[in-house]
C-alpha atoms as a PDB file:
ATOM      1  CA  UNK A   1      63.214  21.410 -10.957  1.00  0.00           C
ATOM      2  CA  UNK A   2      59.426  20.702 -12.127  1.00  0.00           C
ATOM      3  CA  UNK A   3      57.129  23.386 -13.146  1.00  0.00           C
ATOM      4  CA  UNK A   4      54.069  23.032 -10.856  1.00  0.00           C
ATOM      5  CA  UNK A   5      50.357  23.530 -11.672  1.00  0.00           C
ATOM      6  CA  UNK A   6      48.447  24.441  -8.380  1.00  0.00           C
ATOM      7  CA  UNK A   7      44.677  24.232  -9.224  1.00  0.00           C
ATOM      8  CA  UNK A   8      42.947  26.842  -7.070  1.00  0.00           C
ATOM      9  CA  UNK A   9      39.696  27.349  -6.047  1.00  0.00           C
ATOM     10  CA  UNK A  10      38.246  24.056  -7.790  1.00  0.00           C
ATOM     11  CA  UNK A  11      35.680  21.207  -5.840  1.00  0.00           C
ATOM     12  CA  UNK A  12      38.068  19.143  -7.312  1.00  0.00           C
ATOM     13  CA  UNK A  13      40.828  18.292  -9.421  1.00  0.00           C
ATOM     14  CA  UNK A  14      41.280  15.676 -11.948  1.00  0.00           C
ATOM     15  CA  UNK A  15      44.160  15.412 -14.241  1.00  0.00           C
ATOM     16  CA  UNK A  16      44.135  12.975 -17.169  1.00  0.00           C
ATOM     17  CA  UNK A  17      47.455  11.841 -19.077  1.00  0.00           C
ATOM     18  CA  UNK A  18      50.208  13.706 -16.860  1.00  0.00           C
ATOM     19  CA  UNK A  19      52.838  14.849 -17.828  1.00  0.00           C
ATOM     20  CA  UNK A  20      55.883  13.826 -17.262  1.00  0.00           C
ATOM     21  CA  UNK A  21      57.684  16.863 -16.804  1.00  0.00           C
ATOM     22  CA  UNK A  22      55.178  18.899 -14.714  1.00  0.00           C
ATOM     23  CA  UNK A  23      53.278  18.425 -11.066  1.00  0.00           C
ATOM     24  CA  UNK A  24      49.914  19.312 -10.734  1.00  0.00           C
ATOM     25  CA  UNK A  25      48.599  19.879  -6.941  1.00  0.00           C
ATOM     26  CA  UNK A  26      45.707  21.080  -5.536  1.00  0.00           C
ATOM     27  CA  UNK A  27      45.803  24.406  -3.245  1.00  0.00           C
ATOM     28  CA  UNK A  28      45.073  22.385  -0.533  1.00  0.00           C
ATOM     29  CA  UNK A  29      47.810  19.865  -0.872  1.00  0.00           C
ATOM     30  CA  UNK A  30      50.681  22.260  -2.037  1.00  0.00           C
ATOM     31  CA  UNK A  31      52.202  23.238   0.813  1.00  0.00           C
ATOM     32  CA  UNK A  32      52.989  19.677   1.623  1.00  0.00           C
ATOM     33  CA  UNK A  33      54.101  19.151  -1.907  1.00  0.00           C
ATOM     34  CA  UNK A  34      56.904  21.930  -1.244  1.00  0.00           C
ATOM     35  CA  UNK A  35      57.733  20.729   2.278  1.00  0.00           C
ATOM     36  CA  UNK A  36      59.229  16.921   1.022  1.00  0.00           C
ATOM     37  CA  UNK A  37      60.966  18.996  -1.843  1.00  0.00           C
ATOM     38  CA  UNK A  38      64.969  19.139  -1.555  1.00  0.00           C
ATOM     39  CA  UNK A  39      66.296  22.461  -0.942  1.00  0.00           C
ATOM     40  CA  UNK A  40      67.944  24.462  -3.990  1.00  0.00           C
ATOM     41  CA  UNK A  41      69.139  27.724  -2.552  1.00  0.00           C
ATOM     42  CA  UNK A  42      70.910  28.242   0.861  1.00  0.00           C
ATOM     43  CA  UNK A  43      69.243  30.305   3.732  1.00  0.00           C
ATOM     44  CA  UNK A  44      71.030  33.511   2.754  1.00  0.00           C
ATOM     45  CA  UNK A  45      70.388  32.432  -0.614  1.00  0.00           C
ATOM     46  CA  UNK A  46      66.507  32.294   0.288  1.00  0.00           C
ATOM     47  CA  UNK A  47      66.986  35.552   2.166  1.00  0.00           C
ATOM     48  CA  UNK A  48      68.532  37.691  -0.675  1.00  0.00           C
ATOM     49  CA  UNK A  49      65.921  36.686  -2.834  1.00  0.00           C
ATOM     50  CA  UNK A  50      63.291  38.010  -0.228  1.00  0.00           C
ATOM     51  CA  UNK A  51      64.764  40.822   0.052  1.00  0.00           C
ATOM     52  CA  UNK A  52      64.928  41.793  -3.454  1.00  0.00           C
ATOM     53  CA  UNK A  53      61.121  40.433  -4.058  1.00  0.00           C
ATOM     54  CA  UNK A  54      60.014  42.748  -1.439  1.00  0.00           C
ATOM     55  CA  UNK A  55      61.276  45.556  -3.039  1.00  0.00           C
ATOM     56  CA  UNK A  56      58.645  47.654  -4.644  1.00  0.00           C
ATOM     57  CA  UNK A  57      61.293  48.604  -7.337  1.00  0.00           C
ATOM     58  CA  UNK A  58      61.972  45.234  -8.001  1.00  0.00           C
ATOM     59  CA  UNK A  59      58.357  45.266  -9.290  1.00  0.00           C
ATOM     60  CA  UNK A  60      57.252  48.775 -10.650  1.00  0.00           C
ATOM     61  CA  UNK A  61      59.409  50.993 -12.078  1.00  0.00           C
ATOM     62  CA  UNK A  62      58.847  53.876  -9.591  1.00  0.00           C
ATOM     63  CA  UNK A  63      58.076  52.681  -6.412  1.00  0.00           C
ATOM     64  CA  UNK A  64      54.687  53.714  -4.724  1.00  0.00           C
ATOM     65  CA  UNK A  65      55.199  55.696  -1.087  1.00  0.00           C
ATOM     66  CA  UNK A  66      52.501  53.273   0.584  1.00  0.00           C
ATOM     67  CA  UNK A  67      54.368  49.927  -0.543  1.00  0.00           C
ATOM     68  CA  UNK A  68      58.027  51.142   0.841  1.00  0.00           C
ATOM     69  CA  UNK A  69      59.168  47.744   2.590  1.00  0.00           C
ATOM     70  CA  UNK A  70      60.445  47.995   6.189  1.00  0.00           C
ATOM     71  CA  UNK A  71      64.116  47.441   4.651  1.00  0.00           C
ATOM     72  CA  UNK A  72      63.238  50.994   2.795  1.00  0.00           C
ATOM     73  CA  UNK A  73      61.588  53.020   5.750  1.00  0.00           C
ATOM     74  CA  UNK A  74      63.790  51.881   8.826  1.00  0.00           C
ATOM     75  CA  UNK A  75      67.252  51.554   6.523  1.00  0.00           C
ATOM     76  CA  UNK A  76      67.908  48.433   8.058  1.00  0.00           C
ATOM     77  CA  UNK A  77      68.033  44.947   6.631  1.00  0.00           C
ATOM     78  CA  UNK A  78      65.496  43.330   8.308  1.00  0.00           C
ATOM     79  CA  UNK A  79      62.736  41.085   7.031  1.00  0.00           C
ATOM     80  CA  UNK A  80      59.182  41.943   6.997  1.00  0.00           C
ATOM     81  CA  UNK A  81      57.222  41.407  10.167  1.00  0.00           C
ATOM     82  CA  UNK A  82      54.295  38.864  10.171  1.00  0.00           C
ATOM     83  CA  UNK A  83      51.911  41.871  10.450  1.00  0.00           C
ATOM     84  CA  UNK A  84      53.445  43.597   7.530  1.00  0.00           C
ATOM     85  CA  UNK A  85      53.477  40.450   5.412  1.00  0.00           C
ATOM     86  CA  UNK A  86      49.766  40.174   6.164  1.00  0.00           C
ATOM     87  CA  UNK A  87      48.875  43.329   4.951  1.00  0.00           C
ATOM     88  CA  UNK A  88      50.435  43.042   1.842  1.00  0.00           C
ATOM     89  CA  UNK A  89      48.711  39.329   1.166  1.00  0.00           C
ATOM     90  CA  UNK A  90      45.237  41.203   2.009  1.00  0.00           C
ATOM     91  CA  UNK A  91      46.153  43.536  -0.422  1.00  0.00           C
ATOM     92  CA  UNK A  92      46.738  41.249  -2.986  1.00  0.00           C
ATOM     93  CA  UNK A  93      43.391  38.903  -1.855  1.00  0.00           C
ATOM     94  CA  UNK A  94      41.592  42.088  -2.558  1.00  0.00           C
ATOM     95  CA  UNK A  95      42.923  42.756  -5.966  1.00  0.00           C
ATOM     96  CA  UNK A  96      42.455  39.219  -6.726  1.00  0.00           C
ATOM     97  CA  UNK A  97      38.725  39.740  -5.408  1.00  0.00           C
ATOM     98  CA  UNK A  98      38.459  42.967  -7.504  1.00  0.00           C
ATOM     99  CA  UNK A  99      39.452  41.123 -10.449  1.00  0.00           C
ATOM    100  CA  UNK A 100      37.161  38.051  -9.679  1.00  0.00           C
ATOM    101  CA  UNK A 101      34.292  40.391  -9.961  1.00  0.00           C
ATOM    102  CA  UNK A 102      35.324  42.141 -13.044  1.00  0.00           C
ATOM    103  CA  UNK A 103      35.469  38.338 -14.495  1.00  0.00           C
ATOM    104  CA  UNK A 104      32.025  37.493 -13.303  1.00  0.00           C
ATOM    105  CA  UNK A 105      30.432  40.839 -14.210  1.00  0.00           C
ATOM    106  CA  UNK A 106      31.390  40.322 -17.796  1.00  0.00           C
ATOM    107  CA  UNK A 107      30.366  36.195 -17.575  1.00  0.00           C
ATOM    108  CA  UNK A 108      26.707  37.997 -16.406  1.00  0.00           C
ATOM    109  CA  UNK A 109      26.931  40.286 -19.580  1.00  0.00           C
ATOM    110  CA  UNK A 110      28.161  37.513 -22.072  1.00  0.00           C
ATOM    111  CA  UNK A 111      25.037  35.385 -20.742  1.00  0.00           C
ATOM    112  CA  UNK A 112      22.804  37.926 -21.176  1.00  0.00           C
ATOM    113  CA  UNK A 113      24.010  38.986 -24.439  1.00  0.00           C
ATOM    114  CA  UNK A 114      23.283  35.497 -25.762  1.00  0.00           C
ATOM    115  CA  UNK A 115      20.106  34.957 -24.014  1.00  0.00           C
ATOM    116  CA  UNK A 116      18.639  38.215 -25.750  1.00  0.00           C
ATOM    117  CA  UNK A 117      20.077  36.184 -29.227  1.00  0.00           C
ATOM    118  CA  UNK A 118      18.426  33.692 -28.651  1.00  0.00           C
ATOM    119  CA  UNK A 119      14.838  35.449 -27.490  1.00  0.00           C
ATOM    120  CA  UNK A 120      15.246  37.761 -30.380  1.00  0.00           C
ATOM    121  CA  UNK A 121      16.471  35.446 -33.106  1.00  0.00           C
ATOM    122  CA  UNK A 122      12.935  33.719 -33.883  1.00  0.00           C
ATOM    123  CA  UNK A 123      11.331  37.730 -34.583  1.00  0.00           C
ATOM    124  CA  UNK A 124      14.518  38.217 -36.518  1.00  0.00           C
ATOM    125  CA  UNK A 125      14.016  35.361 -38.490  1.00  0.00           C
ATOM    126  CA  UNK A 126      10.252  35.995 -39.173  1.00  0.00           C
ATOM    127  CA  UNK A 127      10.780  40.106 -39.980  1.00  0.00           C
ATOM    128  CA  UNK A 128      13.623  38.827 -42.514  1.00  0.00           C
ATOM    129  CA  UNK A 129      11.023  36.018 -44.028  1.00  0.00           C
ATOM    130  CA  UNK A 130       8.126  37.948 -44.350  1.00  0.00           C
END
């Protein structure tokens, strides 16, 4: 098994002196990267592991009351419905969002920060001169 690289959100990708031992795919083309893959787990195999990821617990060490899977609330062992799924990928999309502003709000402030250098730095120069 390779490690894979999935370059997201980029006009384009390209990758100079590969490696040997890891892929590198764009978002666009990784889902038919995964499809020509050769299975490594068995279907019950592949739904344990879903079961166990969608466990709140298996990610926070108290679970929250809003992100109870439907295994949790209806006692059963079902998987998650397509609507459920959904709403927890929008949640994540908008944490991801949250955080992509964060990122560019502090890009703004770095920029600014060295524009006023740069302004200021000749009036710096000339109050430390004469």
């Amino acid at each position: 098994m390779k490690p894979l690289v999935v370059v997201v959100g980029a006009a384009g990708a390209r990758v100079r002196g590969r490696a040997a031992d890891v892929e590198t795919v764009t978002a666009a083309r990784v889902d038919r990267y995964l499809r020509h893959l050769r299975p490594v787990y068995s279907v019950e195999e592949v739904r344990e592991l879903t079961r166990a990821a969608l466990k709140p617990r298996t990610w926070y060490p108290r679970a929250p009351k809003a992100l109870k899977t439907p295994e949790e609330r209806a006692g059963s062992s079902a998987l998650p419905t397509q609507h459920e799924l959904r709403t927890w990928f929008a949640r994540v999309r908008s944490e991801v969002d949250a955080a992509r502003r964060v990122q560019s709000f502090w890009a703004a402030g770095a920029a600014a920060v060295l524009v006023a250098a740069v302004l200021g730095a000749p009036a710096l120069v000339q109050g430390l001169i004469g």
